[in-house]
PDB file of N, CA and C in Angstrom:
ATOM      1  N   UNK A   1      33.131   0.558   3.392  1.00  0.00           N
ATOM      2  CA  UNK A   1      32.518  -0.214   4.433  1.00  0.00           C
ATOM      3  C   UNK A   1      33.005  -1.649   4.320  1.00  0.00           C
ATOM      4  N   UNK A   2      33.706  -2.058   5.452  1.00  0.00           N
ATOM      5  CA  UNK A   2      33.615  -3.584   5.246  1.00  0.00           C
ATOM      6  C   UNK A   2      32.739  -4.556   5.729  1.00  0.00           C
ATOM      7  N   UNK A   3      33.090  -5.982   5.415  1.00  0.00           N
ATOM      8  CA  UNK A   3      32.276  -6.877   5.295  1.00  0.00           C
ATOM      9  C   UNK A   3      31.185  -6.932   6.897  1.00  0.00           C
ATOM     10  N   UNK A   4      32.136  -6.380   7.337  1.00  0.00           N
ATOM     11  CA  UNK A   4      31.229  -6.545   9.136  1.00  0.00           C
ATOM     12  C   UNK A   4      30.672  -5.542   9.202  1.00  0.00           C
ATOM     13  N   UNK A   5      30.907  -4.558   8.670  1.00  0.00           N
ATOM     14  CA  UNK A   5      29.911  -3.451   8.666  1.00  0.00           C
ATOM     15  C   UNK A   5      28.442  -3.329   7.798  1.00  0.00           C
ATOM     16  N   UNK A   6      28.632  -3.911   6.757  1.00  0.00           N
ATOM     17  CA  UNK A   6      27.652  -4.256   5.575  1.00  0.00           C
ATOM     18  C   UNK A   6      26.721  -5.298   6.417  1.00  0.00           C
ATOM     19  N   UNK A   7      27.225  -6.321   7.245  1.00  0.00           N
ATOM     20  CA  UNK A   7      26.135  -7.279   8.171  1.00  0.00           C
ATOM     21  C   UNK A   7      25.501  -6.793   8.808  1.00  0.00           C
ATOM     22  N   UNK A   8      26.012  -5.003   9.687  1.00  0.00           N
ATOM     23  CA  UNK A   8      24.856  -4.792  10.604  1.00  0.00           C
ATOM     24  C   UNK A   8      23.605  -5.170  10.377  1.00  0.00           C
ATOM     25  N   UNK A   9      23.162  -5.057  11.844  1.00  0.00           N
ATOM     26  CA  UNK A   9      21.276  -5.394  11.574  1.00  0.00           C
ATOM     27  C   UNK A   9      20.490  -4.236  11.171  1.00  0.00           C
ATOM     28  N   UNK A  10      19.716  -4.922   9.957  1.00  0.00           N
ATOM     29  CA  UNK A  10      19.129  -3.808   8.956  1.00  0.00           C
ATOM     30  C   UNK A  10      17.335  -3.941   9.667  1.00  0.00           C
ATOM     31  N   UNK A  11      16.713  -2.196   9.574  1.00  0.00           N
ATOM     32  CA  UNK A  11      15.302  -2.876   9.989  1.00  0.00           C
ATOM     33  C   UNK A  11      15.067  -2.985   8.530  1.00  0.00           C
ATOM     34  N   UNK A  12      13.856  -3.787   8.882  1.00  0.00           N
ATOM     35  CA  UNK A  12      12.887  -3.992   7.386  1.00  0.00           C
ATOM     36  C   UNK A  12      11.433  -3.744   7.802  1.00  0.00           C
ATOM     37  N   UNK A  13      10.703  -3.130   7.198  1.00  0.00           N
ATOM     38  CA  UNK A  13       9.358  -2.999   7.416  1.00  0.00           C
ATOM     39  C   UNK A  13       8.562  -2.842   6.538  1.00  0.00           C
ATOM     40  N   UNK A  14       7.665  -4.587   6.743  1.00  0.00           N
ATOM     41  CA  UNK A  14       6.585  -4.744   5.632  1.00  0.00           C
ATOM     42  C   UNK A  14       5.683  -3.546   5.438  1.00  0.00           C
ATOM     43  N   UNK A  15       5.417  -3.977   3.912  1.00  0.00           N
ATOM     44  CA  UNK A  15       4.098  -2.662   4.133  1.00  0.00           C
ATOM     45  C   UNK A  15       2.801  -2.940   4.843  1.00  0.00           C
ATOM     46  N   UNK A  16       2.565  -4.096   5.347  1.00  0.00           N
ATOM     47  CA  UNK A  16       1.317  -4.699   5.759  1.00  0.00           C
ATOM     48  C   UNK A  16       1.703  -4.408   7.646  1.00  0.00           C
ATOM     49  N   UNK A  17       2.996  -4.245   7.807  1.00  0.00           N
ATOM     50  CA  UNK A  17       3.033  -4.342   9.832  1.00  0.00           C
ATOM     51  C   UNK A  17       2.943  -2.690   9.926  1.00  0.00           C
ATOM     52  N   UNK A  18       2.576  -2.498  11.308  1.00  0.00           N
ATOM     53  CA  UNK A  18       2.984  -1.005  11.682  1.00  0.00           C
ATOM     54  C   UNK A  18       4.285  -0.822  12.061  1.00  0.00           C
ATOM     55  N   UNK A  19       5.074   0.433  12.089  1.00  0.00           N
ATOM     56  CA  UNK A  19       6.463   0.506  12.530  1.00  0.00           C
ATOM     57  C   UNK A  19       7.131  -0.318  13.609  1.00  0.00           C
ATOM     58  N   UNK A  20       5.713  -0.250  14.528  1.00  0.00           N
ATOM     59  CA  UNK A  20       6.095  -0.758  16.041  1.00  0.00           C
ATOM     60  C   UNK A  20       6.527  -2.345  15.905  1.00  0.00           C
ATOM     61  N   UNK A  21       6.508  -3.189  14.630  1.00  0.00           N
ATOM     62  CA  UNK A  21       6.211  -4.621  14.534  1.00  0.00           C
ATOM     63  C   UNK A  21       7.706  -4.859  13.470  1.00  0.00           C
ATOM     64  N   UNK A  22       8.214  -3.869  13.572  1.00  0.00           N
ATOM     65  CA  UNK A  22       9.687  -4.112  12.108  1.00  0.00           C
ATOM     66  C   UNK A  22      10.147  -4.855  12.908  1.00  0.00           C
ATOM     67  N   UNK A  23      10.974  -5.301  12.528  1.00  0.00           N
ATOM     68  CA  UNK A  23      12.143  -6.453  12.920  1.00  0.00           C
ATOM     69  C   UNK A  23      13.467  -6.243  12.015  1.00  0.00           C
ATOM     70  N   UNK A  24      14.612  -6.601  12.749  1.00  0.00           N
ATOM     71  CA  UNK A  24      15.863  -6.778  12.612  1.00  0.00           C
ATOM     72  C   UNK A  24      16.204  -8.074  11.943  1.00  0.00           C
ATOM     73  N   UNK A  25      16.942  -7.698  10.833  1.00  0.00           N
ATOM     74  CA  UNK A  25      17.415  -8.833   9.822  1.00  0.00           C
ATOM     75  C   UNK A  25      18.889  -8.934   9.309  1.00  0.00           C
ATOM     76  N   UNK A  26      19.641  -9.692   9.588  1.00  0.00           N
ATOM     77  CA  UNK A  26      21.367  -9.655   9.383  1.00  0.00           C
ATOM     78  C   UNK A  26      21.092 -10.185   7.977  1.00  0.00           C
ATOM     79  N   UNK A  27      22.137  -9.329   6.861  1.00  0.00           N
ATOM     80  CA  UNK A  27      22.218  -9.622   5.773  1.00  0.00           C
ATOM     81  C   UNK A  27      22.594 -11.206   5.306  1.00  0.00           C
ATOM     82  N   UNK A  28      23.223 -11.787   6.443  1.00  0.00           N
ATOM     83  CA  UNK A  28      23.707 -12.915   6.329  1.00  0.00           C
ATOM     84  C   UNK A  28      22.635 -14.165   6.670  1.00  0.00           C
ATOM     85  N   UNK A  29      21.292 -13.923   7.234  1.00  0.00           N
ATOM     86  CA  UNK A  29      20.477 -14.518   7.268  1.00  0.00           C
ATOM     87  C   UNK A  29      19.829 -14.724   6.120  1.00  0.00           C
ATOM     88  N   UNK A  30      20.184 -13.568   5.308  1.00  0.00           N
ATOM     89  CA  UNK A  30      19.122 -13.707   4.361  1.00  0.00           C
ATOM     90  C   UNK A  30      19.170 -14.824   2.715  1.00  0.00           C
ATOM     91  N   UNK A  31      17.961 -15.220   2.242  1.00  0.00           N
ATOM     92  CA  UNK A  31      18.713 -16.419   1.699  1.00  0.00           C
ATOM     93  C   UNK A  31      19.413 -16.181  -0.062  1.00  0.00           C
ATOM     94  N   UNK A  32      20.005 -16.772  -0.354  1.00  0.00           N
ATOM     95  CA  UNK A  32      20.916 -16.750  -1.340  1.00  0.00           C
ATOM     96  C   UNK A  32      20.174 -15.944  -2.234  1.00  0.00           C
ATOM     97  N   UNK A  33      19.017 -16.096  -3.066  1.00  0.00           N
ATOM     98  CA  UNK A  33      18.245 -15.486  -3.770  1.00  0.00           C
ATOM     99  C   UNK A  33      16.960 -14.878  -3.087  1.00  0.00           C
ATOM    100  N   UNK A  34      15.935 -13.838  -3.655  1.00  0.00           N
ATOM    101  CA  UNK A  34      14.796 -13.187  -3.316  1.00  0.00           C
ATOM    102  C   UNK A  34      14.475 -12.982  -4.039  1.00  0.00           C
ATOM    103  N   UNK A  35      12.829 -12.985  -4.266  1.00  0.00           N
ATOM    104  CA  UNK A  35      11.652 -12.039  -5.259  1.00  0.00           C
ATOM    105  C   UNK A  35      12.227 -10.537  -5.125  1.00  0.00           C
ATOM    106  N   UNK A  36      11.552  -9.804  -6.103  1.00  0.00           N
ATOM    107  CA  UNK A  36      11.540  -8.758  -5.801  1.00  0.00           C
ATOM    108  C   UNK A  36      10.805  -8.056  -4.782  1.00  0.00           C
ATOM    109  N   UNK A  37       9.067  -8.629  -4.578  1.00  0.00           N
ATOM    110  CA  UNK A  37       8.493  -8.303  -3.172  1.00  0.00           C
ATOM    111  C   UNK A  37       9.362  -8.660  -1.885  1.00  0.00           C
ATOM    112  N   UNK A  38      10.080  -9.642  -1.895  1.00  0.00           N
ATOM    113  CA  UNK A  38      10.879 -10.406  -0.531  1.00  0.00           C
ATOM    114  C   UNK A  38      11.873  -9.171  -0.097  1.00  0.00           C
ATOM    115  N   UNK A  39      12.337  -8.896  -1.628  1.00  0.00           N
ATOM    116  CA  UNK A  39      13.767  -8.067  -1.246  1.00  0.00           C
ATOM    117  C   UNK A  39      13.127  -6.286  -0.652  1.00  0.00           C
ATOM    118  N   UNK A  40      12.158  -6.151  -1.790  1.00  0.00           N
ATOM    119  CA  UNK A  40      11.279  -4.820  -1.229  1.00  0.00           C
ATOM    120  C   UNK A  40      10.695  -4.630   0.291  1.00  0.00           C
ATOM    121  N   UNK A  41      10.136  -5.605   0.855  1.00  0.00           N
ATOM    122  CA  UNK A  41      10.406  -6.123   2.192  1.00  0.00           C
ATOM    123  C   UNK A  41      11.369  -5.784   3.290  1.00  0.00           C
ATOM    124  N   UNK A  42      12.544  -6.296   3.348  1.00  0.00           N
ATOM    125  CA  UNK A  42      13.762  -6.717   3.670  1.00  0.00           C
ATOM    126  C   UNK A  42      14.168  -5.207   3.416  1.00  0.00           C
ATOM    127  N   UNK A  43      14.388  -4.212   2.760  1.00  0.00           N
ATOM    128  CA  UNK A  43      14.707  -2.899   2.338  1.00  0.00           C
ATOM    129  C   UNK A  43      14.020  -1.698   2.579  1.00  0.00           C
ATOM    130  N   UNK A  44      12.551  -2.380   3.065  1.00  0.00           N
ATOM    131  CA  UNK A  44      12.105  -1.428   3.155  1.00  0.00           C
ATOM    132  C   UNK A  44      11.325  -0.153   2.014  1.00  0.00           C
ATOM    133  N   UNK A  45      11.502  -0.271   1.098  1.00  0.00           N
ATOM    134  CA  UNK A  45      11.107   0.046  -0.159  1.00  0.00           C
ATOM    135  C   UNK A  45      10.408  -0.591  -0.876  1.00  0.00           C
ATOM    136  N   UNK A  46       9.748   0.581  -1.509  1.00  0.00           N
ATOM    137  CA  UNK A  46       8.373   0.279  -2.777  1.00  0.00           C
ATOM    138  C   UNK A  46       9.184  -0.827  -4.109  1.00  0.00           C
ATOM    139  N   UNK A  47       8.166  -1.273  -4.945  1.00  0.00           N
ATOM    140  CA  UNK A  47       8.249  -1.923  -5.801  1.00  0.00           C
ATOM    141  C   UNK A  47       8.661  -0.936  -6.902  1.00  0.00           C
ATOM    142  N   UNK A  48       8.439   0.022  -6.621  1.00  0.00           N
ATOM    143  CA  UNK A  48       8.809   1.086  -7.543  1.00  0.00           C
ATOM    144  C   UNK A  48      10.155   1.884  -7.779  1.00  0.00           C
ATOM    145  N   UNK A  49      10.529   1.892  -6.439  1.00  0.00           N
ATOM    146  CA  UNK A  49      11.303   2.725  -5.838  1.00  0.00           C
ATOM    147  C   UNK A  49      12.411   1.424  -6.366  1.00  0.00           C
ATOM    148  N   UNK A  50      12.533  -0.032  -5.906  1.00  0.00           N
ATOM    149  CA  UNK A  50      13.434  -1.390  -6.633  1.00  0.00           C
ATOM    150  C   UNK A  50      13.627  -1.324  -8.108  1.00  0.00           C
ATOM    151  N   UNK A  51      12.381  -0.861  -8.747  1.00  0.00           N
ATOM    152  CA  UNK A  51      12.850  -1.027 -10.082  1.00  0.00           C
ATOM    153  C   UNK A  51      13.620   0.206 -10.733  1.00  0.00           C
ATOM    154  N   UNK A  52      13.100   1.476 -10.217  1.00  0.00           N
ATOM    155  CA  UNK A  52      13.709   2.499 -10.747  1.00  0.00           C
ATOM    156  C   UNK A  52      15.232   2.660 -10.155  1.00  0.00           C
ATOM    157  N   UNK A  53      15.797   2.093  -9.023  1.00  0.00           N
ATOM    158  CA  UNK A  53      17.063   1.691  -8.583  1.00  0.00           C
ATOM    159  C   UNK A  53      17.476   0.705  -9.352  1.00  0.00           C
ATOM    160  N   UNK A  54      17.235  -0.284 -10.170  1.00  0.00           N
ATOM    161  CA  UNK A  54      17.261  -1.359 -11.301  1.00  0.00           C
ATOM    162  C   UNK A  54      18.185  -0.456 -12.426  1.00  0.00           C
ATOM    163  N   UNK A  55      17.033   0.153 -12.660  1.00  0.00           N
ATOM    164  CA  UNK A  55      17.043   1.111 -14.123  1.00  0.00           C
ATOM    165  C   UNK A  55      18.199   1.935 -14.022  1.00  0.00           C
ATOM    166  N   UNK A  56      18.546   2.329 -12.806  1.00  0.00           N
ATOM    167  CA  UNK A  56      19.508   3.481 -12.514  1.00  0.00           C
ATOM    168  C   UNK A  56      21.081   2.733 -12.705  1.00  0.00           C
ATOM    169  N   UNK A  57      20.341   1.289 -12.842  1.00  0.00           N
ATOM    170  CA  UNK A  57      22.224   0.410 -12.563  1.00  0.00           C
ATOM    171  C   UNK A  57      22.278   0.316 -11.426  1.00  0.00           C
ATOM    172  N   UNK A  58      21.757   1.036 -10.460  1.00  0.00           N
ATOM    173  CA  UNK A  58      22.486   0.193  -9.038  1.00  0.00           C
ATOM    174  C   UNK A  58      22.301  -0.697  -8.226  1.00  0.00           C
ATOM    175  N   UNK A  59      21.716  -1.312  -8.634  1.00  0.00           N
ATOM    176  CA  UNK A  59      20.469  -2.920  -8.159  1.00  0.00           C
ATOM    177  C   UNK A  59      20.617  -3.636  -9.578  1.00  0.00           C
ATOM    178  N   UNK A  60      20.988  -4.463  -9.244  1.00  0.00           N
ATOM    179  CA  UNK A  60      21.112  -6.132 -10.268  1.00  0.00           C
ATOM    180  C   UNK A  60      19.823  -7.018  -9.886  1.00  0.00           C
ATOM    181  N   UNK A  61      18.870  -6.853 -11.114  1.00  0.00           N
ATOM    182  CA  UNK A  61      18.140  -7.664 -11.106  1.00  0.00           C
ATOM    183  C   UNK A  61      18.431  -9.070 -11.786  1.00  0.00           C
ATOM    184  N   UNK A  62      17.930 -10.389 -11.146  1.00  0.00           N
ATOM    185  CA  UNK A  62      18.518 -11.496 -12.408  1.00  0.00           C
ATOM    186  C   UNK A  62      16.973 -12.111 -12.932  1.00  0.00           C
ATOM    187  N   UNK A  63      17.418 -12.667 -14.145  1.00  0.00           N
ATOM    188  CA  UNK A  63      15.893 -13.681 -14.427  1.00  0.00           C
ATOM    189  C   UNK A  63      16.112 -15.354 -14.493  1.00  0.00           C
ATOM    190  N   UNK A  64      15.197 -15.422 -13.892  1.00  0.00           N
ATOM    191  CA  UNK A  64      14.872 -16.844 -13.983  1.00  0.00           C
ATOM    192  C   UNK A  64      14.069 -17.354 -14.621  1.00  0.00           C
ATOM    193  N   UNK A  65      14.095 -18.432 -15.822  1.00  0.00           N
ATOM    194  CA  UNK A  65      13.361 -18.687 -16.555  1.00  0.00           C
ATOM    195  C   UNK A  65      12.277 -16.996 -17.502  1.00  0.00           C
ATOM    196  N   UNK A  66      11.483 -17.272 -17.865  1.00  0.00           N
ATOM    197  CA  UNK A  66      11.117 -16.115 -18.424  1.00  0.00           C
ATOM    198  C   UNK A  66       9.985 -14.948 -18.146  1.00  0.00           C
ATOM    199  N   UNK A  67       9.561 -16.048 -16.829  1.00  0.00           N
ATOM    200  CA  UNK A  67       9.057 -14.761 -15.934  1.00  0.00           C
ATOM    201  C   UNK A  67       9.228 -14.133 -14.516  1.00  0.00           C
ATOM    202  N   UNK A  68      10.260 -15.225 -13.670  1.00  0.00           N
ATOM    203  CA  UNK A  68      10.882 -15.029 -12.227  1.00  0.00           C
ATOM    204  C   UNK A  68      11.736 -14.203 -12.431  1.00  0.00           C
ATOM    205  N   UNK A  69      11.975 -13.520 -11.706  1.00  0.00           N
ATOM    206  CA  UNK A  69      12.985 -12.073 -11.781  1.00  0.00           C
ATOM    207  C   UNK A  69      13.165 -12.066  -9.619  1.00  0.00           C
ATOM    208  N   UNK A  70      14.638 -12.499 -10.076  1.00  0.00           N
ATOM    209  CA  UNK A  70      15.288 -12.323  -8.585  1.00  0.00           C
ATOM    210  C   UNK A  70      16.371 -11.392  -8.155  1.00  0.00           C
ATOM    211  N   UNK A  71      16.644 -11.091  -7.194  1.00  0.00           N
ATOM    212  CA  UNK A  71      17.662 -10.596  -6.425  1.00  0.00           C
ATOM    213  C   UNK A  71      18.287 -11.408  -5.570  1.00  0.00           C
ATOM    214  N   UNK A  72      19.722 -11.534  -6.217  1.00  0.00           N
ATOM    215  CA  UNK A  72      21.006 -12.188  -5.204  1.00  0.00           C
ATOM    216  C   UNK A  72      21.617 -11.556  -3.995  1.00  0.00           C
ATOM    217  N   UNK A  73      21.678 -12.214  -3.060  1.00  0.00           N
ATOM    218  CA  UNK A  73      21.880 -11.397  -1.758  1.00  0.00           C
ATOM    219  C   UNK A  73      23.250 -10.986  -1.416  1.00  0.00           C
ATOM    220  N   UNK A  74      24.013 -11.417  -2.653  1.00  0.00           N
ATOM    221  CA  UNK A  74      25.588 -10.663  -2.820  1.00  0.00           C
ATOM    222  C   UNK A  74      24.960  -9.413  -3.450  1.00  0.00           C
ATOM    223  N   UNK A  75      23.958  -9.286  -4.734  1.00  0.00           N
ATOM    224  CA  UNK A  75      23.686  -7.836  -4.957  1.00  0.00           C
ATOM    225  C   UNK A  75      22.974  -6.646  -4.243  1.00  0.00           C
ATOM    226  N   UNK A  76      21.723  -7.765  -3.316  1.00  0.00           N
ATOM    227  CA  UNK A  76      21.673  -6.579  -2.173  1.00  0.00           C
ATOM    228  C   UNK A  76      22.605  -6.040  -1.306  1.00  0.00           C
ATOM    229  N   UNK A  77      23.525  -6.950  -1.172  1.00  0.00           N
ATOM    230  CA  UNK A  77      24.749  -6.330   0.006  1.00  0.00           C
ATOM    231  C   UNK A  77      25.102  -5.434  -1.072  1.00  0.00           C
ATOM    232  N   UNK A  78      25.549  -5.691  -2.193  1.00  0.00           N
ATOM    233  CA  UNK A  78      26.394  -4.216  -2.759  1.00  0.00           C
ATOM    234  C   UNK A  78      25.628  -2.933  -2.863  1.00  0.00           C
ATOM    235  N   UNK A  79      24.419  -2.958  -2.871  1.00  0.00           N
ATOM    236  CA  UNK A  79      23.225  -2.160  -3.259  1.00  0.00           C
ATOM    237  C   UNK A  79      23.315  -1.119  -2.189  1.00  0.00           C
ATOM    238  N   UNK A  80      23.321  -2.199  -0.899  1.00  0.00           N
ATOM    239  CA  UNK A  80      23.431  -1.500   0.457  1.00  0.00           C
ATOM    240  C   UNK A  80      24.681  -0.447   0.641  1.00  0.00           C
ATOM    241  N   UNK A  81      25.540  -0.574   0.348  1.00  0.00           N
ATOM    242  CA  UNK A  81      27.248  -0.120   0.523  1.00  0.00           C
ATOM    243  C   UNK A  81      27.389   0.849  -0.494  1.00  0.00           C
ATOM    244  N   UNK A  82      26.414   0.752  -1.452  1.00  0.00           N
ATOM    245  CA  UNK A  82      26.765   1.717  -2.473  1.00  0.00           C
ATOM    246  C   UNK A  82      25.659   3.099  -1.658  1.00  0.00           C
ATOM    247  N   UNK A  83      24.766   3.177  -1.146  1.00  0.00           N
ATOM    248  CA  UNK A  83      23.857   3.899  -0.114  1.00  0.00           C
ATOM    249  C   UNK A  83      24.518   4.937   0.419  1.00  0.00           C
ATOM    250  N   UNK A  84      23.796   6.181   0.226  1.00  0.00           N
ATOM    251  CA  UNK A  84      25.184   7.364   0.646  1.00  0.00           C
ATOM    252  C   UNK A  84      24.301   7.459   2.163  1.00  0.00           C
ATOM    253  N   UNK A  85      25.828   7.903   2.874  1.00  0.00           N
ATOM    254  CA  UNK A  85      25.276   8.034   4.066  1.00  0.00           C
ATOM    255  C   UNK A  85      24.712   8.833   4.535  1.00  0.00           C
ATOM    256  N   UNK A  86      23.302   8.922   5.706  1.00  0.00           N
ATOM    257  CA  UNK A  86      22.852  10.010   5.676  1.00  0.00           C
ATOM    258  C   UNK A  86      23.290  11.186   6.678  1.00  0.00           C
ATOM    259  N   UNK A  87      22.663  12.270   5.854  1.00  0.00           N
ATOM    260  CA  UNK A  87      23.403  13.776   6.685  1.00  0.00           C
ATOM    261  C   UNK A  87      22.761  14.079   8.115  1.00  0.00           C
ATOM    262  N   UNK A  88      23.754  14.553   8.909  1.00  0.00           N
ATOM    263  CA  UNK A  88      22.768  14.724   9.832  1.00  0.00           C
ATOM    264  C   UNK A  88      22.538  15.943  10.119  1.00  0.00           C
TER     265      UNK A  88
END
């Protein structure tokens, strides 16, 4: 996938909106760093579901100081691209 393809607009849907309220987010909007709730957000996925993708290696978590723990939005783009596509 290249770089223009990895920008499509991704939905994201909080766990707090109903489906009908997701919104469209270009990877390139998004800002340099994220929480892990921000990025869980933005992905669409549990807090659970982020860390055990962590654990697996395929999500780069970073730390900040000794209790902030972020995600770089060069590693969500790779996170994304590494995503097998689905079957139809």
């Amino acid at each position: 996938m290249d770089s223009t393809s990895a920008k499509a607009l991704l939905i994201a849907t909080a766990e707090h909106l109903d489906p009908p309220a997701a919104h469209h987010i270009e990877i390139s909007d998004l800002p340099a760093a994220m929480t892990i709730p921000a990025f869980c957000r933005w992905a669409g996925i549990g807090r659970t579901m982020a860390y055990a993708q962590a654990k697996a290696g395929h999500l780069k978590f970073r730390k900040v100081g000794a209790k902030k723990t972020i995600v770089l939005r060069a590693d969500a783009e790779e996170w994304l691209r590494s995503l097998p596509a689905a079957s139809s």
